[in-house]
PDB file of N, CA and C in Angstrom:
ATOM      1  N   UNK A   1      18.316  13.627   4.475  1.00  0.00           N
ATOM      2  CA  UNK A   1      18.295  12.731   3.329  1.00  0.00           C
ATOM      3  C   UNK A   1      16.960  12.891   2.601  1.00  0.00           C
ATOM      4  N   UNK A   2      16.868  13.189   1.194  1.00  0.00           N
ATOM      5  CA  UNK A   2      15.745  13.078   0.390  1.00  0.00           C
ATOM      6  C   UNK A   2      15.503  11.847  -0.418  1.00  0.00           C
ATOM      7  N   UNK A   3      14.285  11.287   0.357  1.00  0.00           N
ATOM      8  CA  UNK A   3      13.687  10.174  -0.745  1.00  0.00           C
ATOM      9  C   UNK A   3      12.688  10.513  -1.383  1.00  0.00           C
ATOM     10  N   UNK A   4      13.077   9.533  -2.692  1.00  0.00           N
ATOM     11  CA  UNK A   4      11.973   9.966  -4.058  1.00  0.00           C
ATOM     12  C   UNK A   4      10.695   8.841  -3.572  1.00  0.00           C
ATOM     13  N   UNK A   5       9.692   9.724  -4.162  1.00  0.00           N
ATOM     14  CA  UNK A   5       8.601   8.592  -4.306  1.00  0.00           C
ATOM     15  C   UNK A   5       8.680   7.721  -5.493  1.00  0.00           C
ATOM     16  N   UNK A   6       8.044   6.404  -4.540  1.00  0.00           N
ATOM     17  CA  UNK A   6       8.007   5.139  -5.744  1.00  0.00           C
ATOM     18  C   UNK A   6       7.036   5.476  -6.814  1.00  0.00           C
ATOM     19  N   UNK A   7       7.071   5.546  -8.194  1.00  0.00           N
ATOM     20  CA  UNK A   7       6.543   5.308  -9.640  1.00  0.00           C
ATOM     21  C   UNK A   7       6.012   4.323 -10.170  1.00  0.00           C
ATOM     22  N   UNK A   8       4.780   4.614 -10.041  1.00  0.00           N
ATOM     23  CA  UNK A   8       4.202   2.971 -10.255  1.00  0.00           C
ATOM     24  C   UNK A   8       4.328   2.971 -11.478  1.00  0.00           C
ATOM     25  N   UNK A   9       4.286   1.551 -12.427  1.00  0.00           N
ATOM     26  CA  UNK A   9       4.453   1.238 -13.677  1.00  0.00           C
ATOM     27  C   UNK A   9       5.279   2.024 -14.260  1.00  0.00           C
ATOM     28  N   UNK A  10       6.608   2.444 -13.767  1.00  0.00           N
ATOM     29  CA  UNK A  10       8.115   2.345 -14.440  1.00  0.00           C
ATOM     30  C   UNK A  10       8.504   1.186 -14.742  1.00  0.00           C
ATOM     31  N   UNK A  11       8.445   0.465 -13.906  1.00  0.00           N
ATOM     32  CA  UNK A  11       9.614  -0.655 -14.676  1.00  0.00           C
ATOM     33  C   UNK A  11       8.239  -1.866 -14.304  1.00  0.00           C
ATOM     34  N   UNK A  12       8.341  -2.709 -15.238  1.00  0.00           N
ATOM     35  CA  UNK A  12       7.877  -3.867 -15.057  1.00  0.00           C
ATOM     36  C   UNK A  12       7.152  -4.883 -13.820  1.00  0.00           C
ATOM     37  N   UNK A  13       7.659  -4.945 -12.702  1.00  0.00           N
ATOM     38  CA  UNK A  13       7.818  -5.303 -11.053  1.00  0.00           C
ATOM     39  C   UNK A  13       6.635  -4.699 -11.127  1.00  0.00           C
ATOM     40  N   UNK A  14       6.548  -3.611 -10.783  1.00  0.00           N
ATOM     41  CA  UNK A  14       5.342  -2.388 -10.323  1.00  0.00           C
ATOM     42  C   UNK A  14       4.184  -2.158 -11.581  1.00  0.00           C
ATOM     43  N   UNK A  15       4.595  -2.417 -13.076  1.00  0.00           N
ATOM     44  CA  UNK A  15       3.549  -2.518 -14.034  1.00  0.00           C
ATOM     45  C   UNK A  15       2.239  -3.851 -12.980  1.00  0.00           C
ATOM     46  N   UNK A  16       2.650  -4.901 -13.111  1.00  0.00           N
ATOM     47  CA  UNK A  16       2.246  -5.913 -12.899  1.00  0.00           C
ATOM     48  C   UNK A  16       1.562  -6.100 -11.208  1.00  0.00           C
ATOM     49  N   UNK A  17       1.749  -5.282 -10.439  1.00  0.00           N
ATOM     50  CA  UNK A  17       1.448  -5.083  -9.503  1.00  0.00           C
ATOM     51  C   UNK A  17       0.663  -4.094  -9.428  1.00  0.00           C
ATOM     52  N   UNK A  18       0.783  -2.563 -10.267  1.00  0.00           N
ATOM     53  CA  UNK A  18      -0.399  -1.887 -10.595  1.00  0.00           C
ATOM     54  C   UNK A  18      -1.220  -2.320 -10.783  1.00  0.00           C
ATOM     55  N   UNK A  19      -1.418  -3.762 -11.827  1.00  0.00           N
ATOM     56  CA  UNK A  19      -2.302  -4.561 -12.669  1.00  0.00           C
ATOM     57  C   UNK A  19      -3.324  -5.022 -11.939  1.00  0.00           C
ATOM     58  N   UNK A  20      -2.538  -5.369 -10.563  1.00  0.00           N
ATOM     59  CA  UNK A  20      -3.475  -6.114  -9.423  1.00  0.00           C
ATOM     60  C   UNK A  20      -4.096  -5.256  -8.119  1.00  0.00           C
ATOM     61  N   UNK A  21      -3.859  -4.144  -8.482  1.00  0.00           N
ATOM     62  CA  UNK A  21      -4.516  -3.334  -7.727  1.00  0.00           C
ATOM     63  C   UNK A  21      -3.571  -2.871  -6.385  1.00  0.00           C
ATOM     64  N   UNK A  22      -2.710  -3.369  -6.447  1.00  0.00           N
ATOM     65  CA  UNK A  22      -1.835  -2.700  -5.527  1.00  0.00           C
ATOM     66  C   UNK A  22      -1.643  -0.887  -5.149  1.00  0.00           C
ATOM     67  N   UNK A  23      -1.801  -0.636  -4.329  1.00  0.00           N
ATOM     68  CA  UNK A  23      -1.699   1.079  -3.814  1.00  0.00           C
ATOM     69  C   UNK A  23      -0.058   1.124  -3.693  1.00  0.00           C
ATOM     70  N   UNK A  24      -0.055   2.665  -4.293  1.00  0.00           N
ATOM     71  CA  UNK A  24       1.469   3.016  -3.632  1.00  0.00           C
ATOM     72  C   UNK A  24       1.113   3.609  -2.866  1.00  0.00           C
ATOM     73  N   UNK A  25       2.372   3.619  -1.641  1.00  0.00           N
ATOM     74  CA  UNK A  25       2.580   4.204  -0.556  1.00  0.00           C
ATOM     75  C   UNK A  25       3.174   5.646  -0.915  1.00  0.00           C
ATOM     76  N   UNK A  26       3.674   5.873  -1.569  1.00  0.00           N
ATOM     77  CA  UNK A  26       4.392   6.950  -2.282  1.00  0.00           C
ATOM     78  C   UNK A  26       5.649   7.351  -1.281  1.00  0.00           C
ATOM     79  N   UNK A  27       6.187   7.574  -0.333  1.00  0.00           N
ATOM     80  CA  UNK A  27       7.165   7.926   0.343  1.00  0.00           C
ATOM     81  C   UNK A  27       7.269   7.555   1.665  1.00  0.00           C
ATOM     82  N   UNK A  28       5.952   6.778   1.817  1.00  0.00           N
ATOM     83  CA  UNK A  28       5.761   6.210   3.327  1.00  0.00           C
ATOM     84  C   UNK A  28       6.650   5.099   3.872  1.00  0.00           C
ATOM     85  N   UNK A  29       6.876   5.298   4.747  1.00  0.00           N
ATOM     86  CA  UNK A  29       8.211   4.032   5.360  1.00  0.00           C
ATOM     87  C   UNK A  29       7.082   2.815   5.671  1.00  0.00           C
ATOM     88  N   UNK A  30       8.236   2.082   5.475  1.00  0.00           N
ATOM     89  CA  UNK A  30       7.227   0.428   5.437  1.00  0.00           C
ATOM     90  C   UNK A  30       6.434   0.407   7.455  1.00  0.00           C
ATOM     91  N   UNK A  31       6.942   0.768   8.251  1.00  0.00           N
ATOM     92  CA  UNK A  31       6.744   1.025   9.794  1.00  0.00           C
ATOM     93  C   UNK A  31       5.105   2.112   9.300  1.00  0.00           C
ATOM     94  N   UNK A  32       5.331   3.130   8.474  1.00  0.00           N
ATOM     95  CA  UNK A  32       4.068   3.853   9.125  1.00  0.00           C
ATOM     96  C   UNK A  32       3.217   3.958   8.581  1.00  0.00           C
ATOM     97  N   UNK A  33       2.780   2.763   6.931  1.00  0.00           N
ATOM     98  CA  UNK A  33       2.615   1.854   6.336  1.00  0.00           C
ATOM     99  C   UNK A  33       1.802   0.923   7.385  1.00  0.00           C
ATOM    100  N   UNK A  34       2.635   0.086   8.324  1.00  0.00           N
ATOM    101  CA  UNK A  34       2.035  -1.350   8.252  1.00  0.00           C
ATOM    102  C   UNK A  34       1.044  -0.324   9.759  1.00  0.00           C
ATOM    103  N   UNK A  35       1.887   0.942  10.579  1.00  0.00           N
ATOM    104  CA  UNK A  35       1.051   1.456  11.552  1.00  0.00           C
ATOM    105  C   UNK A  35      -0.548   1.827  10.961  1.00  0.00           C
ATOM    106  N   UNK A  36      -0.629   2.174   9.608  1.00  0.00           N
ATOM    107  CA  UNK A  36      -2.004   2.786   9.700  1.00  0.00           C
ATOM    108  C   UNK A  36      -2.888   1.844   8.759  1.00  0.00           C
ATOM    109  N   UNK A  37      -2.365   0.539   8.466  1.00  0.00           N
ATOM    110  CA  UNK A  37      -3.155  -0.784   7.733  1.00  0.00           C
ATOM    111  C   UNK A  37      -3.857  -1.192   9.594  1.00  0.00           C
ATOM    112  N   UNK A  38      -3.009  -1.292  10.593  1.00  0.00           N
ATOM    113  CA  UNK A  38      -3.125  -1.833  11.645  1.00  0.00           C
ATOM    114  C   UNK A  38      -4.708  -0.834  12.034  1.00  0.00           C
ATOM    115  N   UNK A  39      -4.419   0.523  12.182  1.00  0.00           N
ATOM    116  CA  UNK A  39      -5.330   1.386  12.789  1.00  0.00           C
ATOM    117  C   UNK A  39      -6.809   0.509  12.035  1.00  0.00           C
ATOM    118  N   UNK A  40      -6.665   1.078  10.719  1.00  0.00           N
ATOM    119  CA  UNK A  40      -7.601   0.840   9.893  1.00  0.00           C
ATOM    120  C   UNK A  40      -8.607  -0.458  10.361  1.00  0.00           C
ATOM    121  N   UNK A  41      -7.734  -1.863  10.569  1.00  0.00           N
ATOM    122  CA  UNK A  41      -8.302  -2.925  11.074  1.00  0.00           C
ATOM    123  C   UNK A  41      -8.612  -3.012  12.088  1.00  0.00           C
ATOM    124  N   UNK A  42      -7.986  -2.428  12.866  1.00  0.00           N
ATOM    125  CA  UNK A  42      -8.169  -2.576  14.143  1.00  0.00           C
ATOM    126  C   UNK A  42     -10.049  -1.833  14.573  1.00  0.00           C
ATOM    127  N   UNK A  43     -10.654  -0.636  13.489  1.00  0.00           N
ATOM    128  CA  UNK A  43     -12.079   0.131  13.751  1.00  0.00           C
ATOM    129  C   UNK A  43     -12.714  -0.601  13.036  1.00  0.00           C
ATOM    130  N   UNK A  44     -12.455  -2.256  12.685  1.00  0.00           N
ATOM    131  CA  UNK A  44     -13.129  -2.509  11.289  1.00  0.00           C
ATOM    132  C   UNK A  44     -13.811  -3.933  12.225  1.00  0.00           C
ATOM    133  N   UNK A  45     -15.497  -3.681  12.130  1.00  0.00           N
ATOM    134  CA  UNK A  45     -15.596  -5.553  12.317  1.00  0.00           C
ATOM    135  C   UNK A  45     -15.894  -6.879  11.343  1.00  0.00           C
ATOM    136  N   UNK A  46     -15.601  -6.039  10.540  1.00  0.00           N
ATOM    137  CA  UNK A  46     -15.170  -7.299   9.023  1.00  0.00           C
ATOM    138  C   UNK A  46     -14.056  -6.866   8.353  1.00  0.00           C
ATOM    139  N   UNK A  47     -12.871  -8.063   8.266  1.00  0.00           N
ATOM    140  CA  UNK A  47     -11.765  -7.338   7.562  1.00  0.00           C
ATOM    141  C   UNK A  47     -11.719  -7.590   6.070  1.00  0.00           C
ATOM    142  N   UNK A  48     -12.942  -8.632   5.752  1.00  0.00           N
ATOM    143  CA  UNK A  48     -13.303  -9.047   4.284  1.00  0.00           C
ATOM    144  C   UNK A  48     -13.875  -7.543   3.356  1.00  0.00           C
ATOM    145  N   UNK A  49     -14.577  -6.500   4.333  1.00  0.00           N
ATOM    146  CA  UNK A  49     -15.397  -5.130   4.423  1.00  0.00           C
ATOM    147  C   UNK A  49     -14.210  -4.585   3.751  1.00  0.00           C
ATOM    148  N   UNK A  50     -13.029  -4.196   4.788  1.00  0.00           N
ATOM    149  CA  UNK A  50     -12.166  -3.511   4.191  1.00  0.00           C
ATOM    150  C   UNK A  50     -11.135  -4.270   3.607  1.00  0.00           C
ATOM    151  N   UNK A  51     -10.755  -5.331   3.305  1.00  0.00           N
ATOM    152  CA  UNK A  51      -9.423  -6.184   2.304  1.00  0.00           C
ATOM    153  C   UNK A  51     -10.367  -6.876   1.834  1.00  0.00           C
ATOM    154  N   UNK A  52     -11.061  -6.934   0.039  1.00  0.00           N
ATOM    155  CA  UNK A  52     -11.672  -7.890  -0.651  1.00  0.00           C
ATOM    156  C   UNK A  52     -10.610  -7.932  -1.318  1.00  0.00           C
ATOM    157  N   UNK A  53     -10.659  -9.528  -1.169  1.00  0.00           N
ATOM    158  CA  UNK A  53      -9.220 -10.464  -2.083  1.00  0.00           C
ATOM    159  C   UNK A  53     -10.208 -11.265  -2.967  1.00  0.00           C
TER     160      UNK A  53
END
């Protein structure tokens, strides 16, 4: 099975979410996605360091 990568600011949804700084994943499954947000935090001892909201 071939999946397309997501297009940011095609349609509206994703304009507005570009807006806010959101990253695409581009073809990454939501599982290996949330696996390497996890890694990331997991070497981090401030998570404010790496996620400023």
């Amino acid at each position: 099975m071939y999946w397309r990568a997501v297009e940011m600011g095609r349609y509206e949804t994703s304009r507005s979410l570009k807006d806010l700084g959101v990253l695409s994943a581009y073809d990454m499954s939501f599982e290996a996605a949330l696996t390497k947000l996890m890694f990331v935090l997991g070497y981090t001892k401030s998570m404010e360091k790496e996620l400023p909201c």
